[in-house]
Protein backbone atom coordinates (compact mmCIF):
# COMPACT_ATOMS: atom_id res chain seq x y z
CA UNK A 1 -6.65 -13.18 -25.08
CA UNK A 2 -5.16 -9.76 -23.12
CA UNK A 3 -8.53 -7.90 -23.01
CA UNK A 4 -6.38 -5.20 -22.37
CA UNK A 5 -7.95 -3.78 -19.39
CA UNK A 6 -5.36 -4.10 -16.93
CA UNK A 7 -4.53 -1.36 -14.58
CA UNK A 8 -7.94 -0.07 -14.76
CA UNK A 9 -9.96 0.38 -11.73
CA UNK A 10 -13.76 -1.09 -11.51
CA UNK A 11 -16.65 -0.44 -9.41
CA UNK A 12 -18.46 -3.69 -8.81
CA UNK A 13 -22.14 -3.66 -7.17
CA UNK A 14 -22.97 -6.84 -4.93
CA UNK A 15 -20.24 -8.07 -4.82
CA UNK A 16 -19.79 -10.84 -1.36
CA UNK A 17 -21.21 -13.74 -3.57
CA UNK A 18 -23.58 -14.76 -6.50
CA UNK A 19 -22.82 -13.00 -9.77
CA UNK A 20 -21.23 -9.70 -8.90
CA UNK A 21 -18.51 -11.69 -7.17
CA UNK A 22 -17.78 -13.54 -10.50
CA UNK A 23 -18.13 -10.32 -11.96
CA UNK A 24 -15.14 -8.80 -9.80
CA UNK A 25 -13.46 -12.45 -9.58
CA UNK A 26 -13.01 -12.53 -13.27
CA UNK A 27 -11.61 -8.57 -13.83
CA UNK A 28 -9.36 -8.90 -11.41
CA UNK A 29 -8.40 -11.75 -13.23
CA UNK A 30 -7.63 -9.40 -15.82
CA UNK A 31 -5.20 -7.53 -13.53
CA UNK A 32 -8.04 -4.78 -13.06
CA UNK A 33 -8.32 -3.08 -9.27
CA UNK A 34 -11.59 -3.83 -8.35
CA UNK A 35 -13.61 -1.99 -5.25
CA UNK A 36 -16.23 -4.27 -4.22
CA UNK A 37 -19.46 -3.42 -2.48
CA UNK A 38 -22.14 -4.98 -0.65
CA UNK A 39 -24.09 -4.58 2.89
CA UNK A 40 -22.65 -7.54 4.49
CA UNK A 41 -18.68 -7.23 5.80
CA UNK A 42 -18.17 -10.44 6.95
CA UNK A 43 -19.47 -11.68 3.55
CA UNK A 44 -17.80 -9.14 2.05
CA UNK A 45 -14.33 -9.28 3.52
CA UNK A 46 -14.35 -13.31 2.62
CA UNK A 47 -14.99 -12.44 -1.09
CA UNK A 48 -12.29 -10.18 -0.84
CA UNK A 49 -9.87 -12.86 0.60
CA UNK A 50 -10.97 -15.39 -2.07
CA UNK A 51 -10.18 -13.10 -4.91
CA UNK A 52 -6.82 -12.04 -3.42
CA UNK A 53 -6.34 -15.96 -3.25
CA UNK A 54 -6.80 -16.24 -6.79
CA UNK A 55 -4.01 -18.05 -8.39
CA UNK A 56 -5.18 -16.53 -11.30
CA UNK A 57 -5.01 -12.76 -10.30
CA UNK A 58 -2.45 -11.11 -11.34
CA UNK A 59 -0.57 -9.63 -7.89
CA UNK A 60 -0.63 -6.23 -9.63
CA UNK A 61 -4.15 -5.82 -9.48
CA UNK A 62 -5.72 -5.18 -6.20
CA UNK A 63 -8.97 -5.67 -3.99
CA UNK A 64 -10.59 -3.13 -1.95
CA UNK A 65 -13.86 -3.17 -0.25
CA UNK A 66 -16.68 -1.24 1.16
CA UNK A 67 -19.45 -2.97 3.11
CA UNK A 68 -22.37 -0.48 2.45
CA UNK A 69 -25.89 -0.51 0.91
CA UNK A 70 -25.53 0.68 -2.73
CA UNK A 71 -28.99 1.68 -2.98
CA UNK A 72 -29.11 4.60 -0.23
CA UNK A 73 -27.18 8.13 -0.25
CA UNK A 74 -25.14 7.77 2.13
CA UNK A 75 -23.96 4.24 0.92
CA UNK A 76 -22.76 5.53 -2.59
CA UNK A 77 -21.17 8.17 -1.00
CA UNK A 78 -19.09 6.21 1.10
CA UNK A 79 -18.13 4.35 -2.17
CA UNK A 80 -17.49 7.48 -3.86
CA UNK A 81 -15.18 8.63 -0.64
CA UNK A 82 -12.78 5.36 -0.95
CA UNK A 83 -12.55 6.64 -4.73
CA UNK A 84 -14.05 8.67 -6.85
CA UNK A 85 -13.36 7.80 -10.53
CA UNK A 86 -13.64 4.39 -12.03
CA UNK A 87 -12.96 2.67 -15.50
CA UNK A 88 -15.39 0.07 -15.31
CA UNK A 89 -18.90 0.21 -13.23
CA UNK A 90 -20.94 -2.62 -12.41
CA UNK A 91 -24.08 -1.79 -11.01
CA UNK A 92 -25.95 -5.08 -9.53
CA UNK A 93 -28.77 -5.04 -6.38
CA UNK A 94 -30.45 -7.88 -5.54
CA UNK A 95 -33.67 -8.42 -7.21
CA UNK A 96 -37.11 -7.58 -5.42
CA UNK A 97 -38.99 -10.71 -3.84
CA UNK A 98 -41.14 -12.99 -5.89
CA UNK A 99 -44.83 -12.29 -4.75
CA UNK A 100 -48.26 -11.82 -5.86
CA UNK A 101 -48.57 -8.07 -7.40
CA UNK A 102 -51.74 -7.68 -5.64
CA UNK A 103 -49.71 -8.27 -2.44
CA UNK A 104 -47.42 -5.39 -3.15
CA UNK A 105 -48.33 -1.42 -2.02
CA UNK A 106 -46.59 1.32 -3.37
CA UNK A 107 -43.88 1.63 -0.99
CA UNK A 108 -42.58 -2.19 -2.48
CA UNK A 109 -42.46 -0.61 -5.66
CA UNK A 110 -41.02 2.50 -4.66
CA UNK A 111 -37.81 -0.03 -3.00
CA UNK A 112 -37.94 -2.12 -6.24
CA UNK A 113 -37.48 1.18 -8.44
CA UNK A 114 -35.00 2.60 -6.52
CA UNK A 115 -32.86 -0.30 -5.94
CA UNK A 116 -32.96 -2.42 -9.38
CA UNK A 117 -33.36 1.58 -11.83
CA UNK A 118 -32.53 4.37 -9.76
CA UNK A 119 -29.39 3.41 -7.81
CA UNK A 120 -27.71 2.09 -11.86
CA UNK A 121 -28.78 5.22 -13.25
CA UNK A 122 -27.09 7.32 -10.38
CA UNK A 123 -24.26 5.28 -10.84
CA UNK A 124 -23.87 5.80 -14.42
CA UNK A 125 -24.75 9.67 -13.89
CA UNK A 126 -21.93 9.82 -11.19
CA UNK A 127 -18.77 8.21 -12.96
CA UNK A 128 -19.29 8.51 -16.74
CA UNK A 129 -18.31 12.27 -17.37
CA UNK A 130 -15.09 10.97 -16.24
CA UNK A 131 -14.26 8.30 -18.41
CA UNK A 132 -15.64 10.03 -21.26
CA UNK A 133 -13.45 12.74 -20.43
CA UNK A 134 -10.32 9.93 -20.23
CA UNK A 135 -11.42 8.49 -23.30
CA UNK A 136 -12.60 4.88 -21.96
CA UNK A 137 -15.32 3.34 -19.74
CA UNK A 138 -17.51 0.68 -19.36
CA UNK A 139 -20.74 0.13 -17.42
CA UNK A 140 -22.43 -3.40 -17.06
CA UNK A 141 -25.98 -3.56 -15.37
CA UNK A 142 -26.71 -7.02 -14.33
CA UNK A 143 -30.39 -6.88 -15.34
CA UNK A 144 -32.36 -9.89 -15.68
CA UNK A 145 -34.05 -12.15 -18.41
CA UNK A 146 -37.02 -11.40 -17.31
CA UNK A 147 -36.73 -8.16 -19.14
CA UNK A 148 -36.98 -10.55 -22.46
CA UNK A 149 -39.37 -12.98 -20.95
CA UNK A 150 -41.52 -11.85 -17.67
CA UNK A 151 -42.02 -14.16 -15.29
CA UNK A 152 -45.55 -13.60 -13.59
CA UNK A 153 -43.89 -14.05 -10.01
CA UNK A 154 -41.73 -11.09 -10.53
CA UNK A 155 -43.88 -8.19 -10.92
CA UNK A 156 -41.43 -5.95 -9.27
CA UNK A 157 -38.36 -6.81 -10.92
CA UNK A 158 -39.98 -7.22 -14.23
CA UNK A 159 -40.87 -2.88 -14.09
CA UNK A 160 -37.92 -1.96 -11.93
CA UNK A 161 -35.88 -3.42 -14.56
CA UNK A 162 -37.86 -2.78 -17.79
CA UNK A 163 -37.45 0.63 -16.68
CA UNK A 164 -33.35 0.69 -16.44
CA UNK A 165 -33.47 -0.37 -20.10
CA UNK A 166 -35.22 1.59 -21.40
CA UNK A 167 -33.14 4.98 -19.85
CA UNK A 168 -29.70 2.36 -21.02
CA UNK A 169 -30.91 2.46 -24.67
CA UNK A 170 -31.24 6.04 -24.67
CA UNK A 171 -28.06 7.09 -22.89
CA UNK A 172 -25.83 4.69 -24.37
CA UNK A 173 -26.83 6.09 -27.95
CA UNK A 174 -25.74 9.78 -27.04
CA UNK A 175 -22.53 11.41 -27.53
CA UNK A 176 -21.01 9.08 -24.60
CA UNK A 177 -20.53 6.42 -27.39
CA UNK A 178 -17.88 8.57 -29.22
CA UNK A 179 -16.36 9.28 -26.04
CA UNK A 180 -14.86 5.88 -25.80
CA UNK A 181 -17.85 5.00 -23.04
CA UNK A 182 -20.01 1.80 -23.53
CA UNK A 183 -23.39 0.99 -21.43
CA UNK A 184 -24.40 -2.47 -21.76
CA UNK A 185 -26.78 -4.75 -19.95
CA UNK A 186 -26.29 -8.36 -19.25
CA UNK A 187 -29.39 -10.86 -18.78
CA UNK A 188 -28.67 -13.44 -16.47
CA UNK A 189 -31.39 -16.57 -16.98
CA UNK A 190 -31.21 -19.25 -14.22
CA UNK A 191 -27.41 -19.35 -13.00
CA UNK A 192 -26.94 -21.06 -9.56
CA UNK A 193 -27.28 -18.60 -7.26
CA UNK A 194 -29.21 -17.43 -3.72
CA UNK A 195 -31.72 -15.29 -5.74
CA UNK A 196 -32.26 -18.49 -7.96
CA UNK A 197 -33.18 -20.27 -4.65
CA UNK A 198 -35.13 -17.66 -3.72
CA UNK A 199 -37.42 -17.89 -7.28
CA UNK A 200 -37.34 -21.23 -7.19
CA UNK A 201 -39.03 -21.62 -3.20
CA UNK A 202 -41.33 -19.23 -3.97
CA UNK A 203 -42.47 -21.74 -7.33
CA UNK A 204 -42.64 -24.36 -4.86
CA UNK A 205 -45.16 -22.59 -2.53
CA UNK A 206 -47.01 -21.48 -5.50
CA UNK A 207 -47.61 -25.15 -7.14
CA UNK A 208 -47.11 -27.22 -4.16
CA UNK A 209 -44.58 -28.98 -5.58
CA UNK A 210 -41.28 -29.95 -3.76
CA UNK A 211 -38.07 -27.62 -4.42
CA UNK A 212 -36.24 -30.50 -6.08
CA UNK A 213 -39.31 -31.66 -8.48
CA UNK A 214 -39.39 -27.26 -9.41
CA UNK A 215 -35.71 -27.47 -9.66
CA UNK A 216 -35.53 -30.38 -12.14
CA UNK A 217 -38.41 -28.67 -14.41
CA UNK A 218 -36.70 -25.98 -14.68
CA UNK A 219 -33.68 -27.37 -15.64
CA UNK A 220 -35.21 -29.19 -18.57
CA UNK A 221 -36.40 -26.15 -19.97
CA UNK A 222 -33.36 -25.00 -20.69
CA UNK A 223 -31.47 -26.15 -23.93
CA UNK A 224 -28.65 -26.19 -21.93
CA UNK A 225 -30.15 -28.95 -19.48
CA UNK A 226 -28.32 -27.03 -16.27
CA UNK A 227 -28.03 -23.76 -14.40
CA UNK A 228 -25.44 -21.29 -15.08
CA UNK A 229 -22.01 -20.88 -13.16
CA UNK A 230 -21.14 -17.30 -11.61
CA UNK A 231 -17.40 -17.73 -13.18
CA UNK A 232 -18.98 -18.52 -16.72
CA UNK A 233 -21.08 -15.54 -16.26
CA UNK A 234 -18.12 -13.32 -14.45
CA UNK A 235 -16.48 -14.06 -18.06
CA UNK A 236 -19.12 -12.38 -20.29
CA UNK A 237 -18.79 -9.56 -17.66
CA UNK A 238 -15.28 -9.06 -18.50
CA UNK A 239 -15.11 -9.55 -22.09
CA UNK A 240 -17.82 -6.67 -22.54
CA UNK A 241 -15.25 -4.30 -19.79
CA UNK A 242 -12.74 -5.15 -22.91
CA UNK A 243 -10.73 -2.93 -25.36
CA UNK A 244 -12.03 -5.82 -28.15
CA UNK A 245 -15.83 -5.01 -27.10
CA UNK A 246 -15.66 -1.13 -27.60
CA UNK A 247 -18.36 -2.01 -30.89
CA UNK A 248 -20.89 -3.44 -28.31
CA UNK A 249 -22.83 -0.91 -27.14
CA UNK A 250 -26.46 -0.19 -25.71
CA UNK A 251 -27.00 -3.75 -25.99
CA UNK A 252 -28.86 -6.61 -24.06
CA UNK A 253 -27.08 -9.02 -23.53
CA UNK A 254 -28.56 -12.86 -22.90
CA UNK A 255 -27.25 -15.16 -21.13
CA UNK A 256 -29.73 -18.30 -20.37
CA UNK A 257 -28.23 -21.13 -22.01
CA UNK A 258 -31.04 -20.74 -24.48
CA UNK A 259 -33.57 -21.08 -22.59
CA UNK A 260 -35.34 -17.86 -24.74
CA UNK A 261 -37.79 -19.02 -27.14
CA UNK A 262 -37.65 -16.06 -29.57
CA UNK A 263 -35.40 -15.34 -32.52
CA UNK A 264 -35.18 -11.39 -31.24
């Protein structure tokens, strides 16, 4: 299916590995330009180099990069200096650690609100005048499931987050959504990735348990019986970027392998 997006030009938060990078991976795929961003150059300059490898790219569509820290000033603005107006946004930080809340002070919520609500919505507040005013855009936040289901380790992401969807329901319902503009979030559950290791060490602390007895628990709670791949989930990404999604809007968007227990 042409999901028609090609030519377009995406934003695409956290981007060197994990999700974001099968986020970008699978627009450019699409023959979208994609500007890819993330603290780390090394990291971020291989990511770059793999997706430019891509057999599957289209050589029309190309990869640019800026190794910065989404979350501060001074790193969106060097974003916003390589380019200013984008078709497709795709805001992603990495999630807060796993802890204890009565471990946390105020400044480790003050970092988890900024980086996981505040930097999205200044994202969305800087680009989407634009593509309403071209008649198209998409935004994606990379949320988590935990905004469904709360997992008592991740007090921090579990507000930071909560709070992001509560300002996406409200925005994406205003005049944007006749403007061509769509705001979704997507809800990864347990895909294989370094913040997945991360939960998963911290379980193993917690209960005393090895990492590979956690691990295999965790697996058989899922219907699905595995962990999730970031190409599978760079897929969903791109379909909701689509011309065919432009009906999907404000929505949160699960992805778990069914791991949710509710019908809602």
């Amino acid at each position: 299916m042409d999901f028609g997006i090609g030519g377009k030009w995406a934003l695409v938060c956290g981007a060197s590995k994990g999700l974001g990078f099968g986020c970008a991976q699978a627009l450019a795929r699409e023959g979208v330009n994609v500007l890819i961003v993330a603290r780390g150059l090394e990291a971020l300059q291989a990511a770059a180099e793999k997706i430019e490898a891509d057999p599957l790219r289209p050589s029309a569509a190309s990869v640019h990069l800026v190794a910065a820290d989404i979350t501060s000033v001074e790193g969106r603005e060097a974003v916003f200096a390589k380019r200013r107006d984008f078709d497709i946004v795709v805001t992603n930080a990495g999630g807060p650690p796993p802890g204890d809340f009565r471990d946390w002070d105020r400044a480790d919520w003050i970092k988890a609100v900024d980086a996981n609500m505040l930097t999205p919505i200044e994202l969305i507040r800087a680009t989407v005048d634009a593509m309403a005013a071209r008649g198209y855009g998409r935004i994606i936040n990379i949320t988590s499931s935990a905004v469904k289901a709360p997992i008592d380790i991740l007090g921090l992401s579990n507000g930071a987050r909560s709070g992001l969807t509560g300002f996406v329901a409200g925005v994406s319902r205003s005049k944007l959504a006749a403007q061509g503009v769509t705001i979704n979030n997507l809800l990864p559950g347990a895909f294989d990735t370094d913040r997945l290791k991360a939960v998963m060490s911290g379980a193993s602390k917690k209960s005393g348990l090895n990492i590979e007895a956690v691990i295999d628990a965790r697996k058989k709670t899922i219907p699905a019986q595995r962990f999730g791949t970031a190409e599978e989930f760079g897929a969903i990404c791109a379909f909701l970027c689509s011309q065919q999604a432009g009906y999907v809007n404000g929505q949160n968007v699960l992805a778990d392998g069914g791991a949710y227990p509710g019908a809602f």
